[in-house]
C-alpha atoms as a PDB file:
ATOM      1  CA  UNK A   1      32.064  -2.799   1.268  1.00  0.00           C
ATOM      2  CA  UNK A   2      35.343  -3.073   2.965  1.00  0.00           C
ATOM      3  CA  UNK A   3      36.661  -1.153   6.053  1.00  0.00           C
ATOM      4  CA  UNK A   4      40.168   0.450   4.465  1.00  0.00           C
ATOM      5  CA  UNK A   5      39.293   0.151   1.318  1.00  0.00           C
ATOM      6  CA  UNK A   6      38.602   3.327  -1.162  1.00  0.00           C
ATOM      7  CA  UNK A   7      34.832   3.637  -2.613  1.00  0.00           C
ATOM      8  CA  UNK A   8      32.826   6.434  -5.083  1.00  0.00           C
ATOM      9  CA  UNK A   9      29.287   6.871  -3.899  1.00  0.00           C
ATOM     10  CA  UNK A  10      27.104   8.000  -6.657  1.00  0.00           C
ATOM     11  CA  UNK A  11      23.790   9.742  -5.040  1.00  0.00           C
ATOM     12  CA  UNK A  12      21.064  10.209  -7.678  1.00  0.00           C
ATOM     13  CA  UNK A  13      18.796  13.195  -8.130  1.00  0.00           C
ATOM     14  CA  UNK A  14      14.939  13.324  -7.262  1.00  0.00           C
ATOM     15  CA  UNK A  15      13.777  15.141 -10.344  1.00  0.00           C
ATOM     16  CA  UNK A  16      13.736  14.712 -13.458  1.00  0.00           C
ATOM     17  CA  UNK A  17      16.930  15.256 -15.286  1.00  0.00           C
ATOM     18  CA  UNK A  18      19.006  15.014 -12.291  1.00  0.00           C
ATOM     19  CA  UNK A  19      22.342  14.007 -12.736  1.00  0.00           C
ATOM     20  CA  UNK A  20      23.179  13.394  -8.489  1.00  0.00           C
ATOM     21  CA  UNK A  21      26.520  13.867  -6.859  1.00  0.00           C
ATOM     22  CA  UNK A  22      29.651  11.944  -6.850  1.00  0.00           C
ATOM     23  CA  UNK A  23      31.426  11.362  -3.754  1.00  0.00           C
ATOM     24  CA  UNK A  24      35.142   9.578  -3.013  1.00  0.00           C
ATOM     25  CA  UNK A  25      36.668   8.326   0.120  1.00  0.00           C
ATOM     26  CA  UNK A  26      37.213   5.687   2.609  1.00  0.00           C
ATOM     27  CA  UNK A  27      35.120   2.986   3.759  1.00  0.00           C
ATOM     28  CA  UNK A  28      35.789   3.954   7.980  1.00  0.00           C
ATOM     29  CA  UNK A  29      32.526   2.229   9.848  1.00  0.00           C
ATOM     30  CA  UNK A  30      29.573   0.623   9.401  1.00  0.00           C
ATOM     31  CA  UNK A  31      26.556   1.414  11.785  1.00  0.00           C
ATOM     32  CA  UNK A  32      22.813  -0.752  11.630  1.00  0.00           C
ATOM     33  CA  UNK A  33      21.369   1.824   9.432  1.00  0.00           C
ATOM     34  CA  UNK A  34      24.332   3.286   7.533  1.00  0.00           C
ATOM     35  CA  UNK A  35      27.761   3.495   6.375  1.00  0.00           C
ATOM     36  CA  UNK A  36      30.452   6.213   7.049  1.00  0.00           C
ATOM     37  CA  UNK A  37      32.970   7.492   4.666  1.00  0.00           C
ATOM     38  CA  UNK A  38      35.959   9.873   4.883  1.00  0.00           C
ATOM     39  CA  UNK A  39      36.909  12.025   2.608  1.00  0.00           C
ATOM     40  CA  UNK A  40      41.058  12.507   1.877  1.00  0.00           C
ATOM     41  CA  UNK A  41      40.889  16.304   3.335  1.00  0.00           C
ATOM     42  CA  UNK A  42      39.175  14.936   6.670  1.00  0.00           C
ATOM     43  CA  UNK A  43      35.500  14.969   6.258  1.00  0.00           C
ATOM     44  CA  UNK A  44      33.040  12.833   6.807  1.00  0.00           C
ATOM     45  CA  UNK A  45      29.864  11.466   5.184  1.00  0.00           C
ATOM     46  CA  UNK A  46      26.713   8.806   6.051  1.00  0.00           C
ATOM     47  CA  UNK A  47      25.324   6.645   3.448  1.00  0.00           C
ATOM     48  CA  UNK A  48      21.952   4.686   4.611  1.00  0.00           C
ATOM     49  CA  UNK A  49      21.680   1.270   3.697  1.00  0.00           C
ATOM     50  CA  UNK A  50      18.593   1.768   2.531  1.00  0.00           C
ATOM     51  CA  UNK A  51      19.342   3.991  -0.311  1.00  0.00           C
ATOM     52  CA  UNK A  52      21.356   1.373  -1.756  1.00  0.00           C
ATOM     53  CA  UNK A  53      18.740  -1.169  -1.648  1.00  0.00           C
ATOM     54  CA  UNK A  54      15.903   1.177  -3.453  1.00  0.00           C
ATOM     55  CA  UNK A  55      18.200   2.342  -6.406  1.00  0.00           C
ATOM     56  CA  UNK A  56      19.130   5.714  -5.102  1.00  0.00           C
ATOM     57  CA  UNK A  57      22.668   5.170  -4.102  1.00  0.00           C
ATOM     58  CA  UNK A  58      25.470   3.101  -6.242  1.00  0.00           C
ATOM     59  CA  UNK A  59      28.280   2.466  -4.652  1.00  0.00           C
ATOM     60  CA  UNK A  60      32.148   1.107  -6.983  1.00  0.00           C
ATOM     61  CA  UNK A  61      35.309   0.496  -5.793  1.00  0.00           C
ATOM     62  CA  UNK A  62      38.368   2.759  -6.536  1.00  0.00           C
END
């Protein structure tokens, strides 16, 4: 990922069935364990490494 650059995190569910959560904004840091996004109206949201790794997290480019 790219700092500047506009992303859509996908987080999956834990069950069975579960469709997980969509989220949009911009790439703004990067710490050792995770990333940091900004959503257009202001707030902001952590993504660990980790959960991209194991499958749980898919991140794609806007």
């Amino acid at each position: 990922m790219n700092i500047g650059k506009r992303y859509e995190i996908t987080t999956f569910g834990k069950g069975k069935g579960e469709k997980g959560t969509k989220f949009k904004g911009m790439f703004i840091a990067e710490e050792k364990e995770f990333y940091i996004l900004q959503h257009r109206e202001g707030f902001k949201e952590c993504f660990l490494k980790l959960d991209f790794v194991t499958g749980e997290c898919k991140v794609e480019e806007l």
